[in-house]
Protein backbone atom coordinates (compact mmCIF):
# COMPACT_ATOMS: atom_id res chain seq x y z
CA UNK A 1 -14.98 1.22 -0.51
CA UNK A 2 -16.80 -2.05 -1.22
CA UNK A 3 -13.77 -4.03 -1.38
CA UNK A 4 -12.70 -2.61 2.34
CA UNK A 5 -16.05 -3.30 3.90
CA UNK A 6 -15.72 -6.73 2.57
CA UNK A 7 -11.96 -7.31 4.27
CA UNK A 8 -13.21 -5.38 7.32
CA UNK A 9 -13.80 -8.46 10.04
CA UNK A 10 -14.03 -7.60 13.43
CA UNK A 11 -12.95 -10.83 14.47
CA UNK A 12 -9.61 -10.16 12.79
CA UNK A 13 -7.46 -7.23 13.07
CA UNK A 14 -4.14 -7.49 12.38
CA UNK A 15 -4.65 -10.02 9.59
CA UNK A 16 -7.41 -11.95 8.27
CA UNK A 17 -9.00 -15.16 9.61
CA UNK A 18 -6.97 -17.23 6.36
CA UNK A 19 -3.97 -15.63 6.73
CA UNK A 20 -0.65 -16.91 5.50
CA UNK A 21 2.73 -15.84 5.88
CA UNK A 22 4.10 -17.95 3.64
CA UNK A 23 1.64 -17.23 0.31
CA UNK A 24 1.93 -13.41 1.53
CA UNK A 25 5.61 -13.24 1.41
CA UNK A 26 5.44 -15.24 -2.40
CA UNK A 27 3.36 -13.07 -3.57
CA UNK A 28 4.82 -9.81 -2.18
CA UNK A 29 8.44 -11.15 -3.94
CA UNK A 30 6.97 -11.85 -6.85
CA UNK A 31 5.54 -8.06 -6.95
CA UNK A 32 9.13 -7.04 -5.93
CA UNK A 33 10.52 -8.60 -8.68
CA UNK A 34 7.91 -7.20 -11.21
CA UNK A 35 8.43 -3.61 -9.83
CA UNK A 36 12.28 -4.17 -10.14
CA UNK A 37 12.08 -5.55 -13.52
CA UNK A 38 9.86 -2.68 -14.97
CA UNK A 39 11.97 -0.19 -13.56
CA UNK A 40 15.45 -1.88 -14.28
CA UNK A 41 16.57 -1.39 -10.41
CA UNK A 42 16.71 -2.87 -7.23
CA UNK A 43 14.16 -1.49 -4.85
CA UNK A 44 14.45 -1.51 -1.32
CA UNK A 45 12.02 -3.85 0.59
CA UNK A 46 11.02 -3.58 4.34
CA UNK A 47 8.84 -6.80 5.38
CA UNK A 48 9.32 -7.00 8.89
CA UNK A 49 6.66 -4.53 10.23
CA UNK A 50 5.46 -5.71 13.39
CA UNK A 51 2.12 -5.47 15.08
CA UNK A 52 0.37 -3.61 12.28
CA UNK A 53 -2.06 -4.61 9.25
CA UNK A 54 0.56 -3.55 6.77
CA UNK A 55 3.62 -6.76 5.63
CA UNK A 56 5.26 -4.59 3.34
CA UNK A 57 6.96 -1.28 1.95
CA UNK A 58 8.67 -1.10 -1.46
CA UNK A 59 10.85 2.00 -2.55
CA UNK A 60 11.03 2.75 -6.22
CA UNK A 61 14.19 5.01 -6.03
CA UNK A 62 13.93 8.68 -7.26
CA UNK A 63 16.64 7.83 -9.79
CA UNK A 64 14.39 5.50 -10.95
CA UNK A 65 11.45 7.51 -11.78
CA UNK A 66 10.70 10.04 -14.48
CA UNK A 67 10.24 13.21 -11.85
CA UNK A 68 13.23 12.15 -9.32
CA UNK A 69 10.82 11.40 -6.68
CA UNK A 70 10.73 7.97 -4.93
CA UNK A 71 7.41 5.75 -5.74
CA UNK A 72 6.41 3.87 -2.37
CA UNK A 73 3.96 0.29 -2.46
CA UNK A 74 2.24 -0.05 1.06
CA UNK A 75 1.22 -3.80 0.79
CA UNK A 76 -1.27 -4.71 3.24
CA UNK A 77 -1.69 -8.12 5.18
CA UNK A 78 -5.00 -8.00 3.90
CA UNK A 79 -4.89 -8.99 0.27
CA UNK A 80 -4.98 -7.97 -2.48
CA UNK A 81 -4.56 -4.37 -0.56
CA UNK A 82 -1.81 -2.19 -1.46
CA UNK A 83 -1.35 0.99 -1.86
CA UNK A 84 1.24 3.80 -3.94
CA UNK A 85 2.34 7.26 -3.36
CA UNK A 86 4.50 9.54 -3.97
CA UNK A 87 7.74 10.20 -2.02
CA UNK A 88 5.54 9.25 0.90
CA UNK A 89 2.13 8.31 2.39
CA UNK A 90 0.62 11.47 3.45
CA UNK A 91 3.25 13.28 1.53
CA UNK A 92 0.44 14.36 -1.41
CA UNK A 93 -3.29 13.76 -0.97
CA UNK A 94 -2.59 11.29 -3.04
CA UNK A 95 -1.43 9.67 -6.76
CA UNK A 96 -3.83 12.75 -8.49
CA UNK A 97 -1.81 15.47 -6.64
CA UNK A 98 1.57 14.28 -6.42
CA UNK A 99 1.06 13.99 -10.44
CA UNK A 100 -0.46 17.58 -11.05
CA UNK A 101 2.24 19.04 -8.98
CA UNK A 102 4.91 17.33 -11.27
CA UNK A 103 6.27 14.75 -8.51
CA UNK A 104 4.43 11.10 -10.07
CA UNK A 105 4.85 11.01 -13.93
CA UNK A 106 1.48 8.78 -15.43
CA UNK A 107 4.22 6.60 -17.22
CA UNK A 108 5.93 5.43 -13.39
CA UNK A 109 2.14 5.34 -11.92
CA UNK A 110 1.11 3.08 -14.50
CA UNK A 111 4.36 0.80 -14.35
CA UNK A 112 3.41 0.12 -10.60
CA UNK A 113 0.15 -0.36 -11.15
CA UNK A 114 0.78 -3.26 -13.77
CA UNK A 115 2.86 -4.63 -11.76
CA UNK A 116 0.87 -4.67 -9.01
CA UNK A 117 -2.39 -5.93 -11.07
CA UNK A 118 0.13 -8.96 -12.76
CA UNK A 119 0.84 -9.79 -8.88
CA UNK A 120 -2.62 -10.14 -8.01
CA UNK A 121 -2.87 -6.77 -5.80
CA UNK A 122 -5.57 -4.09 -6.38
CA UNK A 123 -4.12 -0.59 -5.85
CA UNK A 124 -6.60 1.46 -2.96
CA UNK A 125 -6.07 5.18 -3.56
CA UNK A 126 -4.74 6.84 -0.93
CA UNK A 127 -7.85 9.19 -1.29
CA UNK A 128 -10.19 6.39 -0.31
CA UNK A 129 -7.73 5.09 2.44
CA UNK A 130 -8.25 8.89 3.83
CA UNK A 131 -11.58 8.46 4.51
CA UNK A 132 -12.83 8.46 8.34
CA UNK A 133 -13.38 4.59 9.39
CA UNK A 134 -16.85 3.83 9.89
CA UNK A 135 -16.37 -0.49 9.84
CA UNK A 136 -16.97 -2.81 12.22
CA UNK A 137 -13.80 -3.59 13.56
CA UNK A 138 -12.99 -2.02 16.96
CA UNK A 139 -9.93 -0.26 15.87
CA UNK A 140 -7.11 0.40 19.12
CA UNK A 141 -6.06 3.68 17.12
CA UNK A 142 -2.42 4.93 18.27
CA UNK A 143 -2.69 8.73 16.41
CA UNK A 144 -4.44 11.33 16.67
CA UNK A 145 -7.96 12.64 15.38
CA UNK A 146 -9.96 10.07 14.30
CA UNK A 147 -9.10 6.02 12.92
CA UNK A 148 -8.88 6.28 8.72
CA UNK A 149 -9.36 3.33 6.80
CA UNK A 150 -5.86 3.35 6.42
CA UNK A 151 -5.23 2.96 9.84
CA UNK A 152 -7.22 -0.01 9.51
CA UNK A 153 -5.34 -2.30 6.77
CA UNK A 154 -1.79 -0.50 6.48
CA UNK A 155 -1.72 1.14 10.63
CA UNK A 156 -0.11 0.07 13.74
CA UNK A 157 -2.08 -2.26 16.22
């Protein structure tokens, strides 16, 4: 939670105030190509997400992984954010379920999270991202219920 709190600037919602698209898309192909090399496969890649907090979404493919179920990486604008779950955010309540219930082997979980540490990201359970938002940033929150601290650094704005 610290490390949210600290990105959590009112002034700045989408992105933070030292934002750069250019040093964000580096390092987000650099963890591309980690992911791909430690799972010896080309993962699909979506980094054109407009108007939210989030720049990226890599897909481990099911055939890929040790349980047949794909491994997604949320990457957030805000770095080092990111974020992995099974077959889906919101699919498990998160990494600790989806691996109890036989869908996230600790072998795959433990690939992506190397790769994501030797990239320079620090993996935010999706546990922690499902907690209510309580920061300082006046979130315009497009779903329902109350604004997560997902919706904050991986939502739509």
């Amino acid at each position: 939670m610290e490390i949210l709190h600290q990105l959590d600037d009112p002034e700045w919602g989408e992105f933070p105030s030292n934002y750069d698209e250019t040093r964000t898309a580096a390092s987000s192909s650099r963890l591309v190509m980690q992911i791909n090399s430690r799972f010896s496969i080309g993962c699909e890649i979506d980094q054109d997400i407009q108007d939210s907090a989030q720049y990226g979404r890599i897909e481990v493919p099911a055939q890929a992984t040790v349980c047949g179920t794909r491994i997604v990486v949320l990457v957030s604008r805000f770095h080092p954010l990111a974020m992995v779950a099974a077959d889906n955010q919101g699919a498990f309540l998160g990494t600790d379920e989806a691996h109890a219930e036989g869908a996230l082997a600790a072998s795959d979980l433990e690939t992506v999270e190397q790769a994501l540490s030797g990239s320079g990201y620090v993996a935010i359970q999706e546990e922690i991202l499902a907690n209510h938002y309580d920061g300082a940033t006046p979130l315009l929150f497009h779903g329902s219920g109350e604004p997560r601290w997902w919706d904050r650094f991986f939502g739509s704005f």
